[in-house]
PDB file of N, CA and C in Angstrom:
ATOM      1  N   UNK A   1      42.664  18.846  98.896  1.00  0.00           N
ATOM      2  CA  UNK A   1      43.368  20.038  98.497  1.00  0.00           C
ATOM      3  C   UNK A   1      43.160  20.304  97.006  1.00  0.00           C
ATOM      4  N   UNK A   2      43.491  19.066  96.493  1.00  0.00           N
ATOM      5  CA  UNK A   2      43.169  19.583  94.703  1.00  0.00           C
ATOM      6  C   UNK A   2      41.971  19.667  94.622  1.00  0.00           C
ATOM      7  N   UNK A   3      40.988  18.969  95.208  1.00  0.00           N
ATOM      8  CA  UNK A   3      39.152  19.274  94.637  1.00  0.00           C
ATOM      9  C   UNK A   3      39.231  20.520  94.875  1.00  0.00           C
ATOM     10  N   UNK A   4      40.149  21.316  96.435  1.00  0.00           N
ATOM     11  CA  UNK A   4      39.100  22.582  96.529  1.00  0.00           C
ATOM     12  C   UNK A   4      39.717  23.271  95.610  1.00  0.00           C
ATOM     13  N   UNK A   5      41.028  23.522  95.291  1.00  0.00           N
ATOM     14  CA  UNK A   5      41.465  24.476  93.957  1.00  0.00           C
ATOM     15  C   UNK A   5      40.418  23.788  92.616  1.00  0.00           C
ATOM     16  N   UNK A   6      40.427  22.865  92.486  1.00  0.00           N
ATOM     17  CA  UNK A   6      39.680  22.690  91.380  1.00  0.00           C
ATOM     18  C   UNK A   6      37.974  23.584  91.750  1.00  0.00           C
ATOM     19  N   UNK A   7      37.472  23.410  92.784  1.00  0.00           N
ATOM     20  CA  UNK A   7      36.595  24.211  93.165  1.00  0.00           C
ATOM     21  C   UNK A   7      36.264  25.403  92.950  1.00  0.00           C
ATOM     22  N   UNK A   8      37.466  26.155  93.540  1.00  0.00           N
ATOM     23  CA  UNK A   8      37.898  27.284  93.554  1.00  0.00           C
ATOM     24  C   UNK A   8      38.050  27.649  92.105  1.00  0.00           C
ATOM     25  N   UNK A   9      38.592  27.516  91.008  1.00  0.00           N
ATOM     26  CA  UNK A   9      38.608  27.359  89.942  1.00  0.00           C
ATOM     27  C   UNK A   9      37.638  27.874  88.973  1.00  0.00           C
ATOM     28  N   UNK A  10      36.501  26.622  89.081  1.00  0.00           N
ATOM     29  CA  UNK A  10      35.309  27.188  88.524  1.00  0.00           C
ATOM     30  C   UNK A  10      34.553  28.159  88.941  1.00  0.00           C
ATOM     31  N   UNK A  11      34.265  27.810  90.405  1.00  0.00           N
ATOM     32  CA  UNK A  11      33.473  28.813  91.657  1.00  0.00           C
ATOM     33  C   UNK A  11      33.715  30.866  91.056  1.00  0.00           C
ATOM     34  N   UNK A  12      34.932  30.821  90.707  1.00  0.00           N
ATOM     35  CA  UNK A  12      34.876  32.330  90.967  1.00  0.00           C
ATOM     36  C   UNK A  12      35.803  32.733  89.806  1.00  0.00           C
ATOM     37  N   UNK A  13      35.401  31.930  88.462  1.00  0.00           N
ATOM     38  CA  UNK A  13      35.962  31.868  87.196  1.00  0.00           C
ATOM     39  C   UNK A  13      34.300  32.860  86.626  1.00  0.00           C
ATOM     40  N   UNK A  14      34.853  33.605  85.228  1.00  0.00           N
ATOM     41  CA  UNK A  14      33.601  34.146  85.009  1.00  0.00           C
ATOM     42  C   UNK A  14      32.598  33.082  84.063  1.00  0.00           C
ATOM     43  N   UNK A  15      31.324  32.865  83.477  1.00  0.00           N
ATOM     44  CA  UNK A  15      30.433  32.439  82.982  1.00  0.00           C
ATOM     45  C   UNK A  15      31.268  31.521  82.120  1.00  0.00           C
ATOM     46  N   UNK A  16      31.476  32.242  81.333  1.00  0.00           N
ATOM     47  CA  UNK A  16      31.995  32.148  79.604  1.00  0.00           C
ATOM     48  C   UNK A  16      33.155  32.096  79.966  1.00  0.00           C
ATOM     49  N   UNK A  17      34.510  32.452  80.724  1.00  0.00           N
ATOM     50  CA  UNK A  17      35.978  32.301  80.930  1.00  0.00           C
ATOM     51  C   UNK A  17      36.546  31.146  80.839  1.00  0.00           C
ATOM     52  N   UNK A  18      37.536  31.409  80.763  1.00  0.00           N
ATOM     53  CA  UNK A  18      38.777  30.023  80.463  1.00  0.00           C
ATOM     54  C   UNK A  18      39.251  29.455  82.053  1.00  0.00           C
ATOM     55  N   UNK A  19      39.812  28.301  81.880  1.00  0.00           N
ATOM     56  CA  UNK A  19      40.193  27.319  82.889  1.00  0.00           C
ATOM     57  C   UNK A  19      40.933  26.578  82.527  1.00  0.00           C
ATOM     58  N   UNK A  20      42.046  25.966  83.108  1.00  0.00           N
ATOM     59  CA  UNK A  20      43.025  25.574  82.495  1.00  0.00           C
ATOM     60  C   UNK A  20      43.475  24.901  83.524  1.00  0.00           C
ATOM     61  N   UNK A  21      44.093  23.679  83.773  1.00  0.00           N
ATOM     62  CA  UNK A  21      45.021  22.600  84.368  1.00  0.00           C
ATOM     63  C   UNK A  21      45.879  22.190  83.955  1.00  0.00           C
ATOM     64  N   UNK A  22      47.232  22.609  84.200  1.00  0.00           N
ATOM     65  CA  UNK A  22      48.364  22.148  83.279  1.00  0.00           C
ATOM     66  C   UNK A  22      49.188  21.394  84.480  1.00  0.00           C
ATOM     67  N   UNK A  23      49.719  20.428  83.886  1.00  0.00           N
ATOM     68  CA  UNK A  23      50.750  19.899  84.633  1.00  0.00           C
ATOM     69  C   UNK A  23      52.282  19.766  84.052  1.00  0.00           C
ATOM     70  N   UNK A  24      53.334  20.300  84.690  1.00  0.00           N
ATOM     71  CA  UNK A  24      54.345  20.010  84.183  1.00  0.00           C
ATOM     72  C   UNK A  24      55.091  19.033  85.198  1.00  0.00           C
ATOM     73  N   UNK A  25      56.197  19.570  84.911  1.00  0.00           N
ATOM     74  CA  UNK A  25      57.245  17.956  85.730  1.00  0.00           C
ATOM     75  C   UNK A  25      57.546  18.624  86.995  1.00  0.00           C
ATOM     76  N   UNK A  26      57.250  19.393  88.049  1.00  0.00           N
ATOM     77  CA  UNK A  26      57.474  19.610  89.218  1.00  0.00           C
ATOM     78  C   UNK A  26      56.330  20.588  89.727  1.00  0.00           C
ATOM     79  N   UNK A  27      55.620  20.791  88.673  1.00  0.00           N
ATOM     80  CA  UNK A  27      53.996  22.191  89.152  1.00  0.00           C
ATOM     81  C   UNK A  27      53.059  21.538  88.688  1.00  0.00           C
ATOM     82  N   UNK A  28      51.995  21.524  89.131  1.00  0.00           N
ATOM     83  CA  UNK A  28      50.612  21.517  89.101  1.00  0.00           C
ATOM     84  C   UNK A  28      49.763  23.321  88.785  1.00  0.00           C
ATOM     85  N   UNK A  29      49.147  23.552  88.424  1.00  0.00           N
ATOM     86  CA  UNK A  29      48.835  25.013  87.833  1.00  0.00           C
ATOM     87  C   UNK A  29      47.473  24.779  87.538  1.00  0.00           C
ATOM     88  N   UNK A  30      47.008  25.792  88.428  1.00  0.00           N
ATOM     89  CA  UNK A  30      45.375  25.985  88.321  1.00  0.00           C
ATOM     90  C   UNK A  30      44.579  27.562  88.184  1.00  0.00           C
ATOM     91  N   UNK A  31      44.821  27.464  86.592  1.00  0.00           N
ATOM     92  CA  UNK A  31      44.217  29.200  85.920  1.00  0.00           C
ATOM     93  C   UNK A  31      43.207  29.247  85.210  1.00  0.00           C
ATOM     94  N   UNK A  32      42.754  30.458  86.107  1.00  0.00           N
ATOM     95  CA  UNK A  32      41.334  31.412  85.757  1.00  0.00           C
ATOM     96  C   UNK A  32      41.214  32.180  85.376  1.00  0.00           C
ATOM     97  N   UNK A  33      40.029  33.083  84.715  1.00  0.00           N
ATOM     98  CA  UNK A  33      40.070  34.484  83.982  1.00  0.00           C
ATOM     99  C   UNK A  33      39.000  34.784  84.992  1.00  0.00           C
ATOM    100  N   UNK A  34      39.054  34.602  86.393  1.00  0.00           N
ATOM    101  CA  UNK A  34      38.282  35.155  87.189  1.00  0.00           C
ATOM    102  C   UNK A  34      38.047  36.441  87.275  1.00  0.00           C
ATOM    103  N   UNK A  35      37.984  37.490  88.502  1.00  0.00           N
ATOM    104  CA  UNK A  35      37.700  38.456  88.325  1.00  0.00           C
ATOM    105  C   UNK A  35      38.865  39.457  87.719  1.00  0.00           C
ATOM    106  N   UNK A  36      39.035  40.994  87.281  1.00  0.00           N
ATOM    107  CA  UNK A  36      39.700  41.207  86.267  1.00  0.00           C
ATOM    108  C   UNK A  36      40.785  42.110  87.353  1.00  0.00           C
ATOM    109  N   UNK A  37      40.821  41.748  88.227  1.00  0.00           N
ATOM    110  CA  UNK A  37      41.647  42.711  89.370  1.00  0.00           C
ATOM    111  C   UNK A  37      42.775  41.635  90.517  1.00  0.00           C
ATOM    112  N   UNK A  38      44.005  41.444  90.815  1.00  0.00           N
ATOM    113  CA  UNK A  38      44.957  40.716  91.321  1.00  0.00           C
ATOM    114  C   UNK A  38      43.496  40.365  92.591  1.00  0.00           C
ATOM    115  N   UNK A  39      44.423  38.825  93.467  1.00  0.00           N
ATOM    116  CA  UNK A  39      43.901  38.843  94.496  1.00  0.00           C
ATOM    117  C   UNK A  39      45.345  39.528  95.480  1.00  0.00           C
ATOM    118  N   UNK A  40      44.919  40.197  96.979  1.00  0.00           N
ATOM    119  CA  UNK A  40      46.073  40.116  97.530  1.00  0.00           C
ATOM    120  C   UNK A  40      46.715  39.066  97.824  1.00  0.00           C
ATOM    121  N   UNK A  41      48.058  38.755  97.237  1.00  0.00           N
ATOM    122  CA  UNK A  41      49.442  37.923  97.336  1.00  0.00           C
ATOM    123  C   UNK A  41      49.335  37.703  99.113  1.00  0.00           C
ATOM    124  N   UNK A  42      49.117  38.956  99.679  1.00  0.00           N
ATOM    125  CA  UNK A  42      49.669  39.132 101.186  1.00  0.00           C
ATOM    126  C   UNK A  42      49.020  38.557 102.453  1.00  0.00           C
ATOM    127  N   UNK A  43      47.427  38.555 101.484  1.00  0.00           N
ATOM    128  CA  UNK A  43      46.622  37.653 102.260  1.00  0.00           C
ATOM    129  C   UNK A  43      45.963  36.503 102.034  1.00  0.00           C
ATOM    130  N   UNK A  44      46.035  36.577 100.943  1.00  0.00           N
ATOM    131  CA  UNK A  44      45.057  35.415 100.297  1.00  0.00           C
ATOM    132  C   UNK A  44      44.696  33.675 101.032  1.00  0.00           C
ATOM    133  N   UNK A  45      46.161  33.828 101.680  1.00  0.00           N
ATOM    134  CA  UNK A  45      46.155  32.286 102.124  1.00  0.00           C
ATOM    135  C   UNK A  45      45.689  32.219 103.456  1.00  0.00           C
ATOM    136  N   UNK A  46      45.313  34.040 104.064  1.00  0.00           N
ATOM    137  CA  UNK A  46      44.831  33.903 105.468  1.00  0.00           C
ATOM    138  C   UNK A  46      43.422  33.328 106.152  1.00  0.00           C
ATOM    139  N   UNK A  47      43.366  32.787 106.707  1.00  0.00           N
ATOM    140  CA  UNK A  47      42.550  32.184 107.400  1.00  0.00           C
ATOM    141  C   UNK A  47      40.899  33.609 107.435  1.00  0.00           C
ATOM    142  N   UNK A  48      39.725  33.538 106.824  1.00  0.00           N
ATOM    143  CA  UNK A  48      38.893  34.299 106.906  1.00  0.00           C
ATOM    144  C   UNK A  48      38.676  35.200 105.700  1.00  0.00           C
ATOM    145  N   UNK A  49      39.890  35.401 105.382  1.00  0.00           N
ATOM    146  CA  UNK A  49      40.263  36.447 103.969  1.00  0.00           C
ATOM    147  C   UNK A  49      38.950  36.302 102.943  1.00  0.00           C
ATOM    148  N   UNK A  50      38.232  37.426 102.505  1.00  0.00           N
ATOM    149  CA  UNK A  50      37.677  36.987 101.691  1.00  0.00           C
ATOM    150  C   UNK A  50      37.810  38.455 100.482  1.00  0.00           C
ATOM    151  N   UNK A  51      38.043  38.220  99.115  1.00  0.00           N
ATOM    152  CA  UNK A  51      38.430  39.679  98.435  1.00  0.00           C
ATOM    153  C   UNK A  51      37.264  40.644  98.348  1.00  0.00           C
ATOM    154  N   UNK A  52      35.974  40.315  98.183  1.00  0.00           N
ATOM    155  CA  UNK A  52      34.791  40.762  97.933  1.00  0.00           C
ATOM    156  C   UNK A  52      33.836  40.406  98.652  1.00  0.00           C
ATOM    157  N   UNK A  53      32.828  40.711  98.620  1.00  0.00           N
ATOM    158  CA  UNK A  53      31.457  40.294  99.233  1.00  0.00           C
ATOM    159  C   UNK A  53      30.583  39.036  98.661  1.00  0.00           C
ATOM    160  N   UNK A  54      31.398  37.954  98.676  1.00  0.00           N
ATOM    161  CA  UNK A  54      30.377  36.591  98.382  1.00  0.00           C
ATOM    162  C   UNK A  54      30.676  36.072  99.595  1.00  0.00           C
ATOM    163  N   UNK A  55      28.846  36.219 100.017  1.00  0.00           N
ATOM    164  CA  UNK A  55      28.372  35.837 101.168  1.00  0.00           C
ATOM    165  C   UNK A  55      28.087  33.855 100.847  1.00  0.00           C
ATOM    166  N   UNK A  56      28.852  33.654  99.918  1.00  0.00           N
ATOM    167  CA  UNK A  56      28.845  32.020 100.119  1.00  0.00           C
ATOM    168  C   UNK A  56      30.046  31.231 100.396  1.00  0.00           C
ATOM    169  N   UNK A  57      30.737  32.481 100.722  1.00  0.00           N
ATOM    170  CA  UNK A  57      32.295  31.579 101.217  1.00  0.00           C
ATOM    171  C   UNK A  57      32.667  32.024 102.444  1.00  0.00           C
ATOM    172  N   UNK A  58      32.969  31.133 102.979  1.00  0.00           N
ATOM    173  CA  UNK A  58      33.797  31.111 104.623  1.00  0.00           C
ATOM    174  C   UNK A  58      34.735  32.014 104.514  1.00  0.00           C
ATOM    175  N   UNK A  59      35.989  31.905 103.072  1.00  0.00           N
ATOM    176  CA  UNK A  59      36.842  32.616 103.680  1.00  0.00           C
ATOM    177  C   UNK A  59      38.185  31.391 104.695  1.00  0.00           C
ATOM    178  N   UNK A  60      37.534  29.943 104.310  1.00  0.00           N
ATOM    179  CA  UNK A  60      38.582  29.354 105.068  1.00  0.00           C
ATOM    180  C   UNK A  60      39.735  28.170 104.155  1.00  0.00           C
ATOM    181  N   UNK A  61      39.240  28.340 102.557  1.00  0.00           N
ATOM    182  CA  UNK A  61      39.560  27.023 101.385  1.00  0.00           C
ATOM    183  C   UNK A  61      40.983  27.115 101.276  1.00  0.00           C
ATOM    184  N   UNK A  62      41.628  28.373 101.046  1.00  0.00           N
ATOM    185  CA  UNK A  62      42.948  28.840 100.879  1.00  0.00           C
ATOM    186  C   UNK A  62      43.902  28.572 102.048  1.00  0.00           C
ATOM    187  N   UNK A  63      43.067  29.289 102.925  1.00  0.00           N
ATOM    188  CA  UNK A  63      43.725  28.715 104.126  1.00  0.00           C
ATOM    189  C   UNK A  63      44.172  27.086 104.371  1.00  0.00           C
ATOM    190  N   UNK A  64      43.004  26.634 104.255  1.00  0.00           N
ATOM    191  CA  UNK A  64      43.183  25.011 104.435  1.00  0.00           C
ATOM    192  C   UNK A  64      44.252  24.182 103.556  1.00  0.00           C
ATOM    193  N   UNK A  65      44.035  25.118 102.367  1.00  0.00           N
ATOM    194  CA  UNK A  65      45.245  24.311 101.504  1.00  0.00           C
ATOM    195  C   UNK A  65      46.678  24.707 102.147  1.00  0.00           C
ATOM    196  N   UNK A  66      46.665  25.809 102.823  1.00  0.00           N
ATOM    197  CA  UNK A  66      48.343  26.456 103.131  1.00  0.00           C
ATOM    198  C   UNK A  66      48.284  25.523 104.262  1.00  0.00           C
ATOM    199  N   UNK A  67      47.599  25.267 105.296  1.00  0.00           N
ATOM    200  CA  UNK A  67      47.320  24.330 105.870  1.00  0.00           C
ATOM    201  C   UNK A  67      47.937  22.697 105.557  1.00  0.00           C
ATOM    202  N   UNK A  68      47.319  22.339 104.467  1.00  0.00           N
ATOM    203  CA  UNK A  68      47.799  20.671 103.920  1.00  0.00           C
ATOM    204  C   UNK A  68      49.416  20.724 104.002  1.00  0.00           C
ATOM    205  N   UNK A  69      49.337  21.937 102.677  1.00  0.00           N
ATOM    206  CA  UNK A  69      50.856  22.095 101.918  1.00  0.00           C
ATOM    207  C   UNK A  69      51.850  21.758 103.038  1.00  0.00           C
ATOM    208  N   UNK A  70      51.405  22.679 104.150  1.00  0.00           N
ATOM    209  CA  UNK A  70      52.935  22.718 105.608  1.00  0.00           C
ATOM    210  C   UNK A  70      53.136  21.394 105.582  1.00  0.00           C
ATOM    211  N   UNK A  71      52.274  20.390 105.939  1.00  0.00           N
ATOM    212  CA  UNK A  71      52.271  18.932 106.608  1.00  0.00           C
ATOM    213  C   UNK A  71      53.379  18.310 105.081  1.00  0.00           C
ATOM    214  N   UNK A  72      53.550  19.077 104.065  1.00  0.00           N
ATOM    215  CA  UNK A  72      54.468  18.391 102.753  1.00  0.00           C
ATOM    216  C   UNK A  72      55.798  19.032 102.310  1.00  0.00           C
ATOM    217  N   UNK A  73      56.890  19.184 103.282  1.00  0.00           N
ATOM    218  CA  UNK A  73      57.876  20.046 103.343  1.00  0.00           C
ATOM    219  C   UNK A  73      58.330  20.651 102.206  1.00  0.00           C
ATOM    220  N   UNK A  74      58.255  19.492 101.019  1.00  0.00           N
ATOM    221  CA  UNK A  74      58.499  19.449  99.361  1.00  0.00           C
ATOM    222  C   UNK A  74      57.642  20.117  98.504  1.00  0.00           C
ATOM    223  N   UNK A  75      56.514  20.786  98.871  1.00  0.00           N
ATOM    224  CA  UNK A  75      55.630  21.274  97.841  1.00  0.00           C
ATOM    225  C   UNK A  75      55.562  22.628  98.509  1.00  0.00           C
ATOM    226  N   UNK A  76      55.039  23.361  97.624  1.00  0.00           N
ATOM    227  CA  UNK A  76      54.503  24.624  97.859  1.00  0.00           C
ATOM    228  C   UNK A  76      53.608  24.965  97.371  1.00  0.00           C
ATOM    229  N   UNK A  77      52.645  25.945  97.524  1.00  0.00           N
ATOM    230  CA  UNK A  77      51.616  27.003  97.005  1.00  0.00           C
ATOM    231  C   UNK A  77      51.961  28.492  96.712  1.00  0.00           C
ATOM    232  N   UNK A  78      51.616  28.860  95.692  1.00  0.00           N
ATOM    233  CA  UNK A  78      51.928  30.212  95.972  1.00  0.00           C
ATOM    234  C   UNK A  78      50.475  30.576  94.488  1.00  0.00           C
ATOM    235  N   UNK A  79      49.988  32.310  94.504  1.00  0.00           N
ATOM    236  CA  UNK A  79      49.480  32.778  93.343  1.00  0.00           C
ATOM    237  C   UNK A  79      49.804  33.706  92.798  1.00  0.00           C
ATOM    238  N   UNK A  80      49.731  33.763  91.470  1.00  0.00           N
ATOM    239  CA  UNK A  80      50.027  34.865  90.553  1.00  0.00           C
ATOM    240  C   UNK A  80      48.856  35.440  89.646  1.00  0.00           C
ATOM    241  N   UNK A  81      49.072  36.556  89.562  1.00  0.00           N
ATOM    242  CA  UNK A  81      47.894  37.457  88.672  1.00  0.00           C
ATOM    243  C   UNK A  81      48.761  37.682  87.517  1.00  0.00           C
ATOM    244  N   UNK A  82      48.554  37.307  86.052  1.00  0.00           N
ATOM    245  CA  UNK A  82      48.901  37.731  84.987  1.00  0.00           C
ATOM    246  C   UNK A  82      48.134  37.714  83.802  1.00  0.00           C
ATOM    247  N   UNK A  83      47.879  38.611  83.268  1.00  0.00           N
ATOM    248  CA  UNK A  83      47.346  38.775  81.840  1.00  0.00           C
ATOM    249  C   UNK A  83      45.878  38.609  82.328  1.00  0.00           C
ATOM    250  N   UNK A  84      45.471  39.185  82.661  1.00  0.00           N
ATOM    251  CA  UNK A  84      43.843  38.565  83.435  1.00  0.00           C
ATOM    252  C   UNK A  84      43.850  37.655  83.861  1.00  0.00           C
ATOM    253  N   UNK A  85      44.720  36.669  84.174  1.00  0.00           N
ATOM    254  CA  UNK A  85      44.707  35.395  84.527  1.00  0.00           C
ATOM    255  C   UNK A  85      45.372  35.300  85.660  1.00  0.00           C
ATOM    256  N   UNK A  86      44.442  34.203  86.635  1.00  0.00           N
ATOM    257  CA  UNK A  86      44.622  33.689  87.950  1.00  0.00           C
ATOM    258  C   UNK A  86      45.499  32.777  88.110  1.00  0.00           C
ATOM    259  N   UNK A  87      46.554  32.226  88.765  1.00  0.00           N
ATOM    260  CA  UNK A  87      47.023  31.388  88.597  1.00  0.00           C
ATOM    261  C   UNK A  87      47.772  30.414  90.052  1.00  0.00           C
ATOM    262  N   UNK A  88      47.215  29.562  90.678  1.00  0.00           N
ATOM    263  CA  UNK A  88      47.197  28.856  91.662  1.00  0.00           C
ATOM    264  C   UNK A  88      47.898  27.404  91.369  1.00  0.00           C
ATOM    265  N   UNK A  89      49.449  27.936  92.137  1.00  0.00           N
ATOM    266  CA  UNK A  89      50.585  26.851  91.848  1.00  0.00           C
ATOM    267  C   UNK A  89      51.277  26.501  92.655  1.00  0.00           C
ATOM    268  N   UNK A  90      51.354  24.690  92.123  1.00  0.00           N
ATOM    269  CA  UNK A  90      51.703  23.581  93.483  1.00  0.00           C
ATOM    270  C   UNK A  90      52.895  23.856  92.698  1.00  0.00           C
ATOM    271  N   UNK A  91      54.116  23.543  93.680  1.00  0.00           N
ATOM    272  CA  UNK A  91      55.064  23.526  93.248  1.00  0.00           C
ATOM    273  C   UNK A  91      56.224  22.224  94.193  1.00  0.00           C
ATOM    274  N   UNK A  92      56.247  21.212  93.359  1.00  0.00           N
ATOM    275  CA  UNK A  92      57.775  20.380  94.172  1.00  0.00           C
ATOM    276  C   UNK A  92      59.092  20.464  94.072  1.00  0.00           C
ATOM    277  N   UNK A  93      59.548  20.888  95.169  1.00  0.00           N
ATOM    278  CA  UNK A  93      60.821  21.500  95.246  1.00  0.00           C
ATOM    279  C   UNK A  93      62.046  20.393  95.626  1.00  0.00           C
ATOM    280  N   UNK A  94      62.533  20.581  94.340  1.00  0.00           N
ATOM    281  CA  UNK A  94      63.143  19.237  94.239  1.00  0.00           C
ATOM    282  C   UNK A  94      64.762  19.546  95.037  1.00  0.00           C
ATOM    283  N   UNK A  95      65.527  18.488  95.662  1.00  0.00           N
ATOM    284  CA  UNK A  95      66.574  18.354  96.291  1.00  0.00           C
ATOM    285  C   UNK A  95      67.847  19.324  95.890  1.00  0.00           C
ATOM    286  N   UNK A  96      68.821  20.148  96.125  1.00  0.00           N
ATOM    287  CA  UNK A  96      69.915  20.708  95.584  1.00  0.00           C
ATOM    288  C   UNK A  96      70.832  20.004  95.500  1.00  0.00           C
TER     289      UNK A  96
END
């Protein structure tokens, strides 16, 4: 799960763009200055989804991670588009 975000990461980050791995005390955070337009929130994690025409992806990486995540009741995935920046975050959801 983390290789393919780390994958994912570089894969569809631009040439020259930034990348970033931060870890804090309950997120993991994996941001790109990929392309300069949101991905859809609504689909992104669907199985096939692909935003554009790169004929080198399945269309199945995102999926697979929403996939892992279920099997970990405590974590989550979710992405955000801000400031040109991509942002693909584990999140452990700690006890109330």
């Amino acid at each position: 799960m983390l290789s393919n975000l780390l994958k994912n990461a570089v894969k569809y980050n631009n040439e020259e763009g930034t990348l970033n791995i931060m870890i804090e005390n309950d997120r993991l955070i994996f941001q790109n200055s990929g392309a300069p337009v949101a991905l859809d929130k609504s689909r992104i994690f669907n199985r096939f989804y692909k935003q554009g025409p790169d004929h080198t992806s399945t269309g199945l990486g995102l999926s697979i991670i929403k996939t892992i995540i279920k099997q970990y009741p405590d974590w989550e995935i979710s992405y955000e588009f801000d400031n040109q920046m991509h942002y693909f975050i584990l999140t452990k959801n700690t006890p109330q």
